[in-house]
N, C-alpha and C. Protein backbone atom coordinates (compact mmCIF):
# COMPACT_ATOMS: atom_id res chain seq x y z
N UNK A 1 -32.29 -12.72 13.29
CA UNK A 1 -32.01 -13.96 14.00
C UNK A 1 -30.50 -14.11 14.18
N UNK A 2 -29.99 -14.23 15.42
CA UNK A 2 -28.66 -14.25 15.45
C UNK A 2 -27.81 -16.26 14.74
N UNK A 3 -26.96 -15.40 14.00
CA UNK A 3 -26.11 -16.78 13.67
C UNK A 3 -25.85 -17.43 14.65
N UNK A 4 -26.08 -19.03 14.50
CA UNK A 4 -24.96 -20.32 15.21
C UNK A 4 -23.77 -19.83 14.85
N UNK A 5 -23.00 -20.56 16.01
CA UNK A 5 -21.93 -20.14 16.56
C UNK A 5 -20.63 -20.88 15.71
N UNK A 6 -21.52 -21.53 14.84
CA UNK A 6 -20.81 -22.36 13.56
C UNK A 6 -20.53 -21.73 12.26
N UNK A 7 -21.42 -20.54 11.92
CA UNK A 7 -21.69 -19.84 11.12
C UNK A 7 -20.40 -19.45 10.59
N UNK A 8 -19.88 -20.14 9.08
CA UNK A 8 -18.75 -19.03 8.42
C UNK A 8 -19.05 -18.12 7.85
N UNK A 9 -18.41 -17.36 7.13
CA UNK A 9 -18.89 -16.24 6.15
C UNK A 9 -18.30 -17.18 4.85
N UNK A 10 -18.46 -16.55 3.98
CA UNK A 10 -18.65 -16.75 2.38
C UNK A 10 -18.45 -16.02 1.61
N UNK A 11 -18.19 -15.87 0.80
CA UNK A 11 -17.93 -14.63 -0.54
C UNK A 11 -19.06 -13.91 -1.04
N UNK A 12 -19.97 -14.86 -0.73
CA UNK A 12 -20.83 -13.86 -1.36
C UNK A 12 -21.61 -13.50 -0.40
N UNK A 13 -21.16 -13.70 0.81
CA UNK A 13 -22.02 -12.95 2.04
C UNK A 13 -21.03 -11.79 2.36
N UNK A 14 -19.93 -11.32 1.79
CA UNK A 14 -19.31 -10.17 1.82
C UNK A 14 -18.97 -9.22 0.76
N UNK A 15 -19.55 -9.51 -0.43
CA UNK A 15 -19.70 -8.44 -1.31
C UNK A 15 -19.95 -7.24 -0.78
N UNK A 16 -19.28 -6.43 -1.68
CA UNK A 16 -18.62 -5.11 -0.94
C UNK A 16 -19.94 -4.63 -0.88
N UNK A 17 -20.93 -4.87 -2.51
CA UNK A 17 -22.33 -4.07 -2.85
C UNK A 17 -23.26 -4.24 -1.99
N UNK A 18 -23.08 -5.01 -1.10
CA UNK A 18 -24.13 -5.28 0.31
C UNK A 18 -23.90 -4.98 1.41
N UNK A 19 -22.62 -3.93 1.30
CA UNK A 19 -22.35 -3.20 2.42
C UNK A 19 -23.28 -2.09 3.39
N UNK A 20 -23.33 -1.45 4.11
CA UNK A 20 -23.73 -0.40 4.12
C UNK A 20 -22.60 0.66 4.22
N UNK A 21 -21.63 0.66 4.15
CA UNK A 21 -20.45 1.43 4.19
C UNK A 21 -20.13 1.62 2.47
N UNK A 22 -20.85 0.88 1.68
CA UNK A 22 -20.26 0.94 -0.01
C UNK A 22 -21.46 2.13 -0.70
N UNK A 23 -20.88 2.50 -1.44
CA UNK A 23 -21.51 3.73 -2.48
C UNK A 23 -21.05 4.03 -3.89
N UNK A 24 -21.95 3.26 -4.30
CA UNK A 24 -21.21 3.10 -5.78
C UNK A 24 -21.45 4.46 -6.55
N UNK A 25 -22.35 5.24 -6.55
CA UNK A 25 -22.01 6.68 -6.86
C UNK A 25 -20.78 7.55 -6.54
N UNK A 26 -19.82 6.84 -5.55
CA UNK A 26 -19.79 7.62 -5.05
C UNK A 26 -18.05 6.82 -5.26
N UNK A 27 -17.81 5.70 -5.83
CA UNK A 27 -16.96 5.09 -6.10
C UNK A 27 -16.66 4.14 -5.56
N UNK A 28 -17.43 3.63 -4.92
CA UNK A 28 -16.92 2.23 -3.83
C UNK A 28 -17.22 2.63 -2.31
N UNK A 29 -16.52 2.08 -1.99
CA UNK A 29 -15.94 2.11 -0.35
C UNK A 29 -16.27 3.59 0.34
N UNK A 30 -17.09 3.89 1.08
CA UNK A 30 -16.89 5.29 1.83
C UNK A 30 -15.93 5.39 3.02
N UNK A 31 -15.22 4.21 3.52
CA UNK A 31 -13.90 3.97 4.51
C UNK A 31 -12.90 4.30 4.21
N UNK A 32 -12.23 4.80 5.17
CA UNK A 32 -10.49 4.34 4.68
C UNK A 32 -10.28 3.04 5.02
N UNK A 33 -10.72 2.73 5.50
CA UNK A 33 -10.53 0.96 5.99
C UNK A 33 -11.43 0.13 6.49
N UNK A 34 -11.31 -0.88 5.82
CA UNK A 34 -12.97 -1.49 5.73
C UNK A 34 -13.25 -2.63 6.91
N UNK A 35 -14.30 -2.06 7.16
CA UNK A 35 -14.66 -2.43 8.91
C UNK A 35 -15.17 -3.87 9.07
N UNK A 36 -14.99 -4.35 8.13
CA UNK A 36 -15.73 -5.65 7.94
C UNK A 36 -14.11 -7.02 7.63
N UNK A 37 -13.25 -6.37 7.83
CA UNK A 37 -12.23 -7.03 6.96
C UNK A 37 -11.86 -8.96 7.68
N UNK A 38 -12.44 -8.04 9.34
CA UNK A 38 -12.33 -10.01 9.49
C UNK A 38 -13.45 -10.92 8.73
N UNK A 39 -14.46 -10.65 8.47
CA UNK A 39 -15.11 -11.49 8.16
C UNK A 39 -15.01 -11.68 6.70
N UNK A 40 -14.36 -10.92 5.90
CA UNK A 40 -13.70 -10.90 4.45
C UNK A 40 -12.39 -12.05 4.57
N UNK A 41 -11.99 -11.81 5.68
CA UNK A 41 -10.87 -12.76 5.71
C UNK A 41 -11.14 -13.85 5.98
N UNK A 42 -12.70 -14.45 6.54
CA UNK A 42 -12.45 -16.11 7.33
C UNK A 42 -12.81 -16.34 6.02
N UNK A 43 -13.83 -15.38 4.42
CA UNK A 43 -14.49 -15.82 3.70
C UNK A 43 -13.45 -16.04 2.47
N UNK A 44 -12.33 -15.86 2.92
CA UNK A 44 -11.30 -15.87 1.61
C UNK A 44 -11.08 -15.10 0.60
N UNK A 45 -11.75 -13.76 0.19
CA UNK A 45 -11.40 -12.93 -0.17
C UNK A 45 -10.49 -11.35 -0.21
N UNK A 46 -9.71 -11.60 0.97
CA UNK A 46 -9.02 -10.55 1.04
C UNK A 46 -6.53 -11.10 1.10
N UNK A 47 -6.88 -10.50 0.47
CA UNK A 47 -5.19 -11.11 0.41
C UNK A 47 -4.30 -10.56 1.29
N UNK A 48 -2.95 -11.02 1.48
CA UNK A 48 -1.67 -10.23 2.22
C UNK A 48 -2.07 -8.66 2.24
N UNK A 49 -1.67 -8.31 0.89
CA UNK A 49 -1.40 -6.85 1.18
C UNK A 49 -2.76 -5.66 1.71
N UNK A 50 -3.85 -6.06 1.56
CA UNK A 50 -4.97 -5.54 1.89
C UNK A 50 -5.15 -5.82 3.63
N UNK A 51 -4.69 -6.97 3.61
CA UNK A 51 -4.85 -6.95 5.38
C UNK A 51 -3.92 -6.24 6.11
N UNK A 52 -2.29 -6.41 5.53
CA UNK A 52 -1.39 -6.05 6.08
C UNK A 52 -1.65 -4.57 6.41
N UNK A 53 -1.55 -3.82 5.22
CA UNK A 53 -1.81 -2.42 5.05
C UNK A 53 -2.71 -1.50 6.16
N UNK A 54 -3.73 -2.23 5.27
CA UNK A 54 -5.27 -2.00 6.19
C UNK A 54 -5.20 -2.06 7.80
N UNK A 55 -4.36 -2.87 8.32
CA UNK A 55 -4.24 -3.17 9.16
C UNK A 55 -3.12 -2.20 10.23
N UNK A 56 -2.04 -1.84 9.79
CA UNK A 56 -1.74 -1.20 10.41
C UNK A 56 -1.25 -0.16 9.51
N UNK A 57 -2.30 0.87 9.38
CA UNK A 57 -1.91 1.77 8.26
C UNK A 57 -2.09 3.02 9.54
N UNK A 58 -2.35 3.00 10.19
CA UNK A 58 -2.73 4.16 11.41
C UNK A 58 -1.01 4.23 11.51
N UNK A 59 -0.09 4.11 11.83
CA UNK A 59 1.15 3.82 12.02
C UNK A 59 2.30 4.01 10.89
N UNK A 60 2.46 5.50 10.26
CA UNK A 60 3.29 5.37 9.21
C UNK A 60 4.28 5.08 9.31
N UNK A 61 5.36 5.47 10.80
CA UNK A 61 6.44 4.87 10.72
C UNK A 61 6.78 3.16 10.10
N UNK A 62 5.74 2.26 10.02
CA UNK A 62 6.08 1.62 9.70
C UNK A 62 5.73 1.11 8.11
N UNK A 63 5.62 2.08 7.07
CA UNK A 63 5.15 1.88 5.60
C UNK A 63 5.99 1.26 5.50
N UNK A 64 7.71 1.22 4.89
CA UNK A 64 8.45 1.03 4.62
C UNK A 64 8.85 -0.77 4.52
N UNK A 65 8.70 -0.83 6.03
CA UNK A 65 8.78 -2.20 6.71
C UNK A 65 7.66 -3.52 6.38
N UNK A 66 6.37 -2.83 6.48
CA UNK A 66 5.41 -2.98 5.37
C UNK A 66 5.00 -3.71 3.94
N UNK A 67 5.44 -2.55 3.38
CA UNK A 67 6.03 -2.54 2.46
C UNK A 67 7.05 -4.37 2.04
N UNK A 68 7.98 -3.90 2.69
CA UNK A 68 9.25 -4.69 2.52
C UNK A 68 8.33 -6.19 2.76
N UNK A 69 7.60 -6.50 3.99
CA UNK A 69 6.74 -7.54 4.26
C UNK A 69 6.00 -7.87 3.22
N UNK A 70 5.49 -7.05 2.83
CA UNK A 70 4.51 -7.53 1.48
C UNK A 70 5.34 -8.06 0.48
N UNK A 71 6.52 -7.93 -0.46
CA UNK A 71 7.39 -8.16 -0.91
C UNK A 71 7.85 -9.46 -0.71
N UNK A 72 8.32 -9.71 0.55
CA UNK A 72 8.76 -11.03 1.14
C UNK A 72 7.44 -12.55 1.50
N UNK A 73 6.18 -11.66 1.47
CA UNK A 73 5.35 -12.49 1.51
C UNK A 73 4.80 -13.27 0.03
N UNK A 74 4.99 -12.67 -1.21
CA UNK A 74 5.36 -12.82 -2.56
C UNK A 74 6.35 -13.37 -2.88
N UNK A 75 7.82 -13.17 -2.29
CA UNK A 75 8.69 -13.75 -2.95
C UNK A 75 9.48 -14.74 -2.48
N UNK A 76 10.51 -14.71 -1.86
CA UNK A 76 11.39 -15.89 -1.79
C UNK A 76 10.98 -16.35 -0.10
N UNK A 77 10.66 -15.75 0.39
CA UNK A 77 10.84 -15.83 2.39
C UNK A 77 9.57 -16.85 2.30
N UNK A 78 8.47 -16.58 1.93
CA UNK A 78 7.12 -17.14 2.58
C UNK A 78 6.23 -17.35 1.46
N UNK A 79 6.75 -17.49 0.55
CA UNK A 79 6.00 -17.98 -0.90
C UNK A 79 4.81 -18.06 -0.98
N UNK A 80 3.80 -16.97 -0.51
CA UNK A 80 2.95 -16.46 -0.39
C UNK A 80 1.83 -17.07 0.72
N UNK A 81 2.30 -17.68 1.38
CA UNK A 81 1.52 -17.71 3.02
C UNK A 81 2.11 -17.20 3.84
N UNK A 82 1.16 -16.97 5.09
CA UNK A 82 1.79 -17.04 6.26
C UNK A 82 2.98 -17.72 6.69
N UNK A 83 3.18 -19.26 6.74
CA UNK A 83 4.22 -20.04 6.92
C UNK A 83 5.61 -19.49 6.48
N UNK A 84 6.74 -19.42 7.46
CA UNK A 84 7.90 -19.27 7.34
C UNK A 84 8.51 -20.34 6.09
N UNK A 85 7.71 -21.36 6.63
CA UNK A 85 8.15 -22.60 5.56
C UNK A 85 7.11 -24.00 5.89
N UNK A 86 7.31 -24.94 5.03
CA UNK A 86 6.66 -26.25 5.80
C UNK A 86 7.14 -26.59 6.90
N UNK A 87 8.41 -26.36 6.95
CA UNK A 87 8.43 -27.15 8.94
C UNK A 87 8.11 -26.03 9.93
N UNK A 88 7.38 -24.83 9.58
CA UNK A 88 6.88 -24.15 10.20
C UNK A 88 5.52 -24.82 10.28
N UNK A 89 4.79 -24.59 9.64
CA UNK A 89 3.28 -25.33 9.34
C UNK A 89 3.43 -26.52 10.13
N UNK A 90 4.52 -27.12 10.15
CA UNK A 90 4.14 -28.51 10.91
C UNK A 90 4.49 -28.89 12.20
N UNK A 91 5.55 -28.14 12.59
CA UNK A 91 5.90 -27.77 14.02
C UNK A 91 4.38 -27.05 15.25
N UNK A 92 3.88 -25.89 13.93
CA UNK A 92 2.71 -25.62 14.90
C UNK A 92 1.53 -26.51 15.10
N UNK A 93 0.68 -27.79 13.52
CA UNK A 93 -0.21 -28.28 13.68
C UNK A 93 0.34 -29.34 14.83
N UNK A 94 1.65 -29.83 14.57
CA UNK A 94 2.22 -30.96 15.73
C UNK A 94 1.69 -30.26 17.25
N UNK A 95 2.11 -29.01 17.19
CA UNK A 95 1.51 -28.61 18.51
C UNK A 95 0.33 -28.32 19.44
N UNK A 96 -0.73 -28.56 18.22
CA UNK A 96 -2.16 -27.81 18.44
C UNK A 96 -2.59 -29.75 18.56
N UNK A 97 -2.15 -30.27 18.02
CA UNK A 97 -2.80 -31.37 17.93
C UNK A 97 -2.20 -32.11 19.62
N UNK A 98 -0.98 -31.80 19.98
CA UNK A 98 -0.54 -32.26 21.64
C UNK A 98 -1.45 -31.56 22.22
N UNK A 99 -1.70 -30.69 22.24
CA UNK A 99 -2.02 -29.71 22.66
C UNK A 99 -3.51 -29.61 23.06
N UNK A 100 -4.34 -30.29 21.82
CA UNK A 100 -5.89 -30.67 22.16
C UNK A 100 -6.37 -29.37 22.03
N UNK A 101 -8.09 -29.35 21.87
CA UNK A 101 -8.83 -28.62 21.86
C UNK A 101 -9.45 -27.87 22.98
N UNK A 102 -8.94 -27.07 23.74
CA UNK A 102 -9.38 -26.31 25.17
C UNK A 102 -10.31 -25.14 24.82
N UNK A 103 -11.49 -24.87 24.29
CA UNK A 103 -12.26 -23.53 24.36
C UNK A 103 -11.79 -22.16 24.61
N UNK A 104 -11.69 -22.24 26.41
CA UNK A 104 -10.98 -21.22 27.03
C UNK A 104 -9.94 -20.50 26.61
N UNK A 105 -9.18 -21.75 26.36
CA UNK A 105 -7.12 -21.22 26.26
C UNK A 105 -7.72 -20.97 24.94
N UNK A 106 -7.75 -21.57 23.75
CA UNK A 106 -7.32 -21.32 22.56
C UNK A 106 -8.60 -19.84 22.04
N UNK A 107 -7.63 -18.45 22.37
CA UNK A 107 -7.87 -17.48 21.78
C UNK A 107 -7.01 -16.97 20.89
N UNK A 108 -7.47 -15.86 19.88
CA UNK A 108 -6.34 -15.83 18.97
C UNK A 108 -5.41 -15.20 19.92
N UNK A 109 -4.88 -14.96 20.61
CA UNK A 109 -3.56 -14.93 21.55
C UNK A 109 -3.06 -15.48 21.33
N UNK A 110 -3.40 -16.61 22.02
CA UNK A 110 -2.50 -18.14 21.94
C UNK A 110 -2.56 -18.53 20.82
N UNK A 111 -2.88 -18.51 19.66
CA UNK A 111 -2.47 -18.99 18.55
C UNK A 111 -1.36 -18.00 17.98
N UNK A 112 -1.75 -16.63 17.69
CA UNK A 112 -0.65 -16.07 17.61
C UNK A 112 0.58 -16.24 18.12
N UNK A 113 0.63 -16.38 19.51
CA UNK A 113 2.20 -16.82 20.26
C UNK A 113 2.35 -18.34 19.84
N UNK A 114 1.53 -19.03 19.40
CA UNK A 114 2.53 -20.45 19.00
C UNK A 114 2.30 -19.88 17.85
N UNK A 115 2.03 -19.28 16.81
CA UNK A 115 3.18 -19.53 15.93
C UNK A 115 4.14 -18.68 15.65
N UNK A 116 4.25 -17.60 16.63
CA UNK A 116 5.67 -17.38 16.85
C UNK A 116 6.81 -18.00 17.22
N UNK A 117 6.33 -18.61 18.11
CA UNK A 117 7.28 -20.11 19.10
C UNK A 117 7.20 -21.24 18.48
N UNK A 118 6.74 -21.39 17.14
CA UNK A 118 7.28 -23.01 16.65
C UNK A 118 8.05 -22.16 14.60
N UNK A 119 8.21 -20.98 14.87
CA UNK A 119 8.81 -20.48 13.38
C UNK A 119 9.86 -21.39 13.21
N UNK A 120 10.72 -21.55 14.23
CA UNK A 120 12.00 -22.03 13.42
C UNK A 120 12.32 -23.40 15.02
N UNK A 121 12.83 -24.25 14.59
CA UNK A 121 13.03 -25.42 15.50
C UNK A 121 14.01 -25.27 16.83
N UNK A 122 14.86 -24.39 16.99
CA UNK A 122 15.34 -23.75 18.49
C UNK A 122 14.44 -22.92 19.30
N UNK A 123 13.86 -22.69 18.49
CA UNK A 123 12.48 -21.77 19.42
C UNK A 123 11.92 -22.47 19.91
N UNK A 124 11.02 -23.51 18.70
CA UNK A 124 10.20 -24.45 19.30
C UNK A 124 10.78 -25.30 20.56
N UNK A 125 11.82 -25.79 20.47
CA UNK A 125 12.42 -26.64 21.34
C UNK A 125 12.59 -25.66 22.42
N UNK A 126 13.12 -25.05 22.57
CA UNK A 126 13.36 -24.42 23.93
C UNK A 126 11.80 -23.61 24.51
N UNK A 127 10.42 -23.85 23.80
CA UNK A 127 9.43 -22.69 24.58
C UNK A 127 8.50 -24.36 24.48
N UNK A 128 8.75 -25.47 24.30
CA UNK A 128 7.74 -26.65 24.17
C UNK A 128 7.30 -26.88 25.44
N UNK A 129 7.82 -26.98 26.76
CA UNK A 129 7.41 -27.39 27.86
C UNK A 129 7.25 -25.91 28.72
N UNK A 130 6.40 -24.85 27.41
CA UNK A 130 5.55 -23.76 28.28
C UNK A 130 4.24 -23.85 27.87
N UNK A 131 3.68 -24.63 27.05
CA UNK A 131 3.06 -24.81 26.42
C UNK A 131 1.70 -26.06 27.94
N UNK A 132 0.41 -25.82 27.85
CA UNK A 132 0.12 -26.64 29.17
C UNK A 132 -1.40 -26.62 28.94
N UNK A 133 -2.46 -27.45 29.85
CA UNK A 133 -3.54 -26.77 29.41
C UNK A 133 -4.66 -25.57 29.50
N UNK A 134 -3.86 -24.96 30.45
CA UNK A 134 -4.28 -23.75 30.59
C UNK A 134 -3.92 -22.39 29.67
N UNK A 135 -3.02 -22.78 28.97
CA UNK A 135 -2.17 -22.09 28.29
C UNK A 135 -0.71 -22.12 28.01
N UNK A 136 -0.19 -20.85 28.11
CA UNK A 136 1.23 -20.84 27.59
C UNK A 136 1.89 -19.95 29.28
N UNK A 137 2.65 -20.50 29.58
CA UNK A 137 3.68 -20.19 30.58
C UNK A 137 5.22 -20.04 30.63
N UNK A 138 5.23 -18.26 29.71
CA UNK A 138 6.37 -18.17 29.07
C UNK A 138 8.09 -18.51 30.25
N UNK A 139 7.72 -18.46 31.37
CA UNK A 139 8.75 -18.52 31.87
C UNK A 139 9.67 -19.78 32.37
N UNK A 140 8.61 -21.13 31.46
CA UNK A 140 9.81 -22.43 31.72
C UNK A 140 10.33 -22.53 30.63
N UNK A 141 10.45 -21.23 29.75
CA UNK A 141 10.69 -20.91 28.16
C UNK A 141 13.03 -21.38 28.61
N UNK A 142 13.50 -22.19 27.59
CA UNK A 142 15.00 -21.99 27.65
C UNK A 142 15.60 -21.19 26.79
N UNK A 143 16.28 -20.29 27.90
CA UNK A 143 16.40 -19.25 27.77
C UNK A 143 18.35 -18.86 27.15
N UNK A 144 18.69 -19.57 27.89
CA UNK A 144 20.36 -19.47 28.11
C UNK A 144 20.84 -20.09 26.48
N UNK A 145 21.61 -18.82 26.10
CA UNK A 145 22.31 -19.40 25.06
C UNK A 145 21.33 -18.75 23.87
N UNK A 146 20.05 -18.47 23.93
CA UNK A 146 19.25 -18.13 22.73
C UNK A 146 19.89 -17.12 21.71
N UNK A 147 19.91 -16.94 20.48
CA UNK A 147 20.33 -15.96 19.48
C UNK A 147 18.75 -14.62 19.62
N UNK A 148 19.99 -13.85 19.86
CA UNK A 148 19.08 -12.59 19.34
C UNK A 148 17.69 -12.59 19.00
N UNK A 149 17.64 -13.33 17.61
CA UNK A 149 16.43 -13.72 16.57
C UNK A 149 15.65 -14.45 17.80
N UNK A 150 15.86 -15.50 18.01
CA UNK A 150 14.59 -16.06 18.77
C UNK A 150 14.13 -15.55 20.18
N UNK A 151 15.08 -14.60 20.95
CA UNK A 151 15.03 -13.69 22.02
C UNK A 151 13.56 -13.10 21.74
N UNK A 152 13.61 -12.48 20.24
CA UNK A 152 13.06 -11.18 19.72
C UNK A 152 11.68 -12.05 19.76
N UNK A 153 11.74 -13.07 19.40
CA UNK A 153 9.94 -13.56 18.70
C UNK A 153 9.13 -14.10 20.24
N UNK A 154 10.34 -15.09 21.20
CA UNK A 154 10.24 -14.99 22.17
C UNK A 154 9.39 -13.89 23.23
N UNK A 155 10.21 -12.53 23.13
CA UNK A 155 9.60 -11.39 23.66
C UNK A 155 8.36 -11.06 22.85
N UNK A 156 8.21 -10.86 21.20
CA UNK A 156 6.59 -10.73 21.34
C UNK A 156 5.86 -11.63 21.67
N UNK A 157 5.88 -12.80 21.34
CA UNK A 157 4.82 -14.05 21.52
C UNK A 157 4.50 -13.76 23.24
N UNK A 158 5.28 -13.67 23.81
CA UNK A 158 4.82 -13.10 25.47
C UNK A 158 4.16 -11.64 25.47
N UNK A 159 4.45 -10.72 24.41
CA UNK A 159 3.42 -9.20 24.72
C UNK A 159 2.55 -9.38 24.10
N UNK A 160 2.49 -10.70 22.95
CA UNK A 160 0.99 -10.84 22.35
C UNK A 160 -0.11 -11.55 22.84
N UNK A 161 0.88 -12.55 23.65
CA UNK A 161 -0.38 -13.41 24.45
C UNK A 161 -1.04 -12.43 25.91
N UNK A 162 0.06 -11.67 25.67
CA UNK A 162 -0.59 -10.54 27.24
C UNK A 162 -1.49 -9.65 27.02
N UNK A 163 -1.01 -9.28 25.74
CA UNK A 163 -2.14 -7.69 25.31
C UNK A 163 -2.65 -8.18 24.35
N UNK A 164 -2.76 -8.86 23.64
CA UNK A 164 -3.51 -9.49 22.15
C UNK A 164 -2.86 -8.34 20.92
N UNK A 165 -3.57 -8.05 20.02
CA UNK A 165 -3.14 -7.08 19.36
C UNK A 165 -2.85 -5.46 19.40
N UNK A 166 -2.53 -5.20 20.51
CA UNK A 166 -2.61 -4.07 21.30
C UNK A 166 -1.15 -3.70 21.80
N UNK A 167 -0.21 -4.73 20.97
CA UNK A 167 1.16 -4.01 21.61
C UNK A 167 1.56 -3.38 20.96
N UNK A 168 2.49 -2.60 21.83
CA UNK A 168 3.18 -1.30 21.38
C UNK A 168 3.90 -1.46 19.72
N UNK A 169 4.27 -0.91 18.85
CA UNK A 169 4.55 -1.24 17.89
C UNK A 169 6.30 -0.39 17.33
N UNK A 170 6.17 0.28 18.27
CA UNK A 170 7.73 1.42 17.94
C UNK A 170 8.81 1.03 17.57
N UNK A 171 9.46 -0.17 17.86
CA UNK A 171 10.34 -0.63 18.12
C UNK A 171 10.28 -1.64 16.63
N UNK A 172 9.35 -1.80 16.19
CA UNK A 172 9.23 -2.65 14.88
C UNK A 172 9.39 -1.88 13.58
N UNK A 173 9.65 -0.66 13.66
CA UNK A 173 10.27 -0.13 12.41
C UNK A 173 11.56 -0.02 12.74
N UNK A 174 12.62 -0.57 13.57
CA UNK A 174 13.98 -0.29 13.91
C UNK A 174 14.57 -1.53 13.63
N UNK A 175 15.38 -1.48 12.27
CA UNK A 175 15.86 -2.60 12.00
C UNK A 175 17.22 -3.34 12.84
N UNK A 176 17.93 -2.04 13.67
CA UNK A 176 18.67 -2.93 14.44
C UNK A 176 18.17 -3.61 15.80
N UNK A 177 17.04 -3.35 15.93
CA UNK A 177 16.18 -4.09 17.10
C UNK A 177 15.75 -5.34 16.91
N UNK A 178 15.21 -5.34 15.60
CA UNK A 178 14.00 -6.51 15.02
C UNK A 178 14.63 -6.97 13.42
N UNK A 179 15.05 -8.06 13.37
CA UNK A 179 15.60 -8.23 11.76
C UNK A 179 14.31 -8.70 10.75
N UNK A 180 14.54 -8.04 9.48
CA UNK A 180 13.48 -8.59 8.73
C UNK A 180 12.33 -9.74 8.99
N UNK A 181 13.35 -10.55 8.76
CA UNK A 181 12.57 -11.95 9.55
C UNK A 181 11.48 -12.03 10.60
N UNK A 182 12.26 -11.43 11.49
CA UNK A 182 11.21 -11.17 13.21
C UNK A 182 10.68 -10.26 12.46
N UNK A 183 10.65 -9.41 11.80
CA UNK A 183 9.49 -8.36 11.59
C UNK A 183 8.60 -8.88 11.01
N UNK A 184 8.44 -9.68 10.15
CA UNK A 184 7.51 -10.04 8.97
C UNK A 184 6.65 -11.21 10.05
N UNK A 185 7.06 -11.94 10.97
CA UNK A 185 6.57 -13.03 11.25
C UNK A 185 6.01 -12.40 12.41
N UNK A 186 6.40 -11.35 13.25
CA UNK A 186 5.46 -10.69 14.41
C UNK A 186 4.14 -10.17 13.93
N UNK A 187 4.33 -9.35 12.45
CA UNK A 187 3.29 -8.65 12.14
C UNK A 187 2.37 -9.55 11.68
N UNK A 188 2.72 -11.03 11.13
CA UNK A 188 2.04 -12.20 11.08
C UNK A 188 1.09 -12.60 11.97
N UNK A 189 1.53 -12.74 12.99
CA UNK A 189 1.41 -13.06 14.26
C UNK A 189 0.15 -12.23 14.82
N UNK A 190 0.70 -10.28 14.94
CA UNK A 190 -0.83 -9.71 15.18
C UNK A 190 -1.55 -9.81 14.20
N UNK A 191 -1.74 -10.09 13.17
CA UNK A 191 -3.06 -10.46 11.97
C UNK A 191 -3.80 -11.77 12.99
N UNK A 192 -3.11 -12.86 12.85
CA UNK A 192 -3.54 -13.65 13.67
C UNK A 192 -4.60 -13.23 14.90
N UNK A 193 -3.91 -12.85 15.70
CA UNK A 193 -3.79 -11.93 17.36
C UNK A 193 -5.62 -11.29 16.58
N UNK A 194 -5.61 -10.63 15.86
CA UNK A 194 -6.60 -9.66 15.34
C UNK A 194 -7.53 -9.97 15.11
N UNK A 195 -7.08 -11.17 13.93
CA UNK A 195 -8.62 -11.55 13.07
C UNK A 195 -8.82 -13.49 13.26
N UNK A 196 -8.25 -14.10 14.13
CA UNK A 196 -8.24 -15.43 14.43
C UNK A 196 -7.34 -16.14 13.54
N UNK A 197 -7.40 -17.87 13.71
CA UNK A 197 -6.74 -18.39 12.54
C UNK A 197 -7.28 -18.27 11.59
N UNK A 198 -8.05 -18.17 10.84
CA UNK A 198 -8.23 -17.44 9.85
C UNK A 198 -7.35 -16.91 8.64
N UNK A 199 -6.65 -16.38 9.76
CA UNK A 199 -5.78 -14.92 9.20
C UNK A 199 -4.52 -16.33 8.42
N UNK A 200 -4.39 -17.34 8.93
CA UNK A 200 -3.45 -18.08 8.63
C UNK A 200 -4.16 -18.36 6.92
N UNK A 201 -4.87 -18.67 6.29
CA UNK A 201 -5.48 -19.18 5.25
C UNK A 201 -5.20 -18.14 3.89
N UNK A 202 -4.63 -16.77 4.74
CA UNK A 202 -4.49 -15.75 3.44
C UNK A 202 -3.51 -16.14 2.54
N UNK A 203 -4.05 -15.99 1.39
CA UNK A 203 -3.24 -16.26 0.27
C UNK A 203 -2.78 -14.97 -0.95
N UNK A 204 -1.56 -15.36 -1.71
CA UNK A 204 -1.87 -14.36 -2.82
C UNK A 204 -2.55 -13.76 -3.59
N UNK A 205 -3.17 -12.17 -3.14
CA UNK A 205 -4.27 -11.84 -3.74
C UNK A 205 -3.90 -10.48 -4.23
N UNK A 206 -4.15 -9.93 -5.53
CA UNK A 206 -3.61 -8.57 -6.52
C UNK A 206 -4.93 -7.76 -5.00
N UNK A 207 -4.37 -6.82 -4.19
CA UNK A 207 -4.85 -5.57 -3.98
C UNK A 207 -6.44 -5.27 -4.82
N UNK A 208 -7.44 -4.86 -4.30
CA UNK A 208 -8.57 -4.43 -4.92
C UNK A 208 -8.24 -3.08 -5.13
């Protein structure tokens, strides 16, 4: 019988032992990466570093960077959420709530690109009146005068709302391109892009 369209998952509707991908003879997991991980994530069991990883582990150039993200999502930058900070968190609900409930528009796209565009309060202010109900219309974005940093989040929040989680990624292990900061909060961003808001609810969790 197919689920309502209301249907969350749960913890104990994702035990690994009710997989068909798990083999406990055999030590667990028969994946390198477990195919089920969005629905581990709306159910609250999977943390930062298991998504992060998991997530873009096809891509070694970027272990390192990774790495460094996981670190910063633990320690001083993002004290173990998503959120840059509270006036991050509140810059974006301020926006979703102007913003209203549209079906259509609100895919994880568009959530991903606002919360790239409300991280820090010059962003927000200068990309607020692209924001509409059809969506996001990066080009009444203000532009003149922007720093580097918000250029950078600027430009993904526009390749994420275009391609969803499907953009190019090369350029995000190059630290004079992308500074820590923009790195940690883009790769934020495609989790989002990936696995819905959702992905916003992850919390500090020790690696399985």
């Amino acid at each position: 019988m197919r689920q309502p369209t209301h249907f969350k998952y749960k913890m104990e509707d994702v035990e690994c032992r009710f997989c068909t991908e798990y083999n406990g003879k055999k030590g667990g997991c028969t994946q390198k990466v477990c195919p089920w991980l969005a629905e581990r994530i709306e159910a609250g069991v999977v943390g930062y570093e298991e998504a992060l990883l998991d997530s873009f582990s096809h891509d070694p150039r970027l272990g390192d960077k990774l790495r460094t993200a996981v670190q910063l999502f633990h320690g001083s930058l993002f004290h173990g959420s998503l959120w840059l900070n509270e006036g991050h968190r509140q810059r974006m609900e301020a926006m979703k709530a102007r913003e209203g409930h549209y079906p259509p528009r609100d895919t994880p796209a568009y959530f991903a690109a606002m919360y790239l565009l409300t991280a820090d309060p010059d962003t927000a202010q200068r990309t607020a009146n692209c924001f509409c109900r059809d969506g996001i219309m990066l080009g009444y974005a203000t532009t003149k005068g922007i720093s580097p940093h918000g250029y950078t989040l600027l430009s993904a929040a526009r390749d994420i709302y275009t391609n969803g989680d499907r953009i190019a990624l090369t350029d995000l292990a190059d630290g004079e391109i992308i500074d820590t900061t923009a790195f940690c909060l883009i790769v934020n961003a495609l989790l989002i892009a990936r696995y819905g808001s959702a992905a916003l609810e992850i919390q500090q969790k020790e690696r399985q």
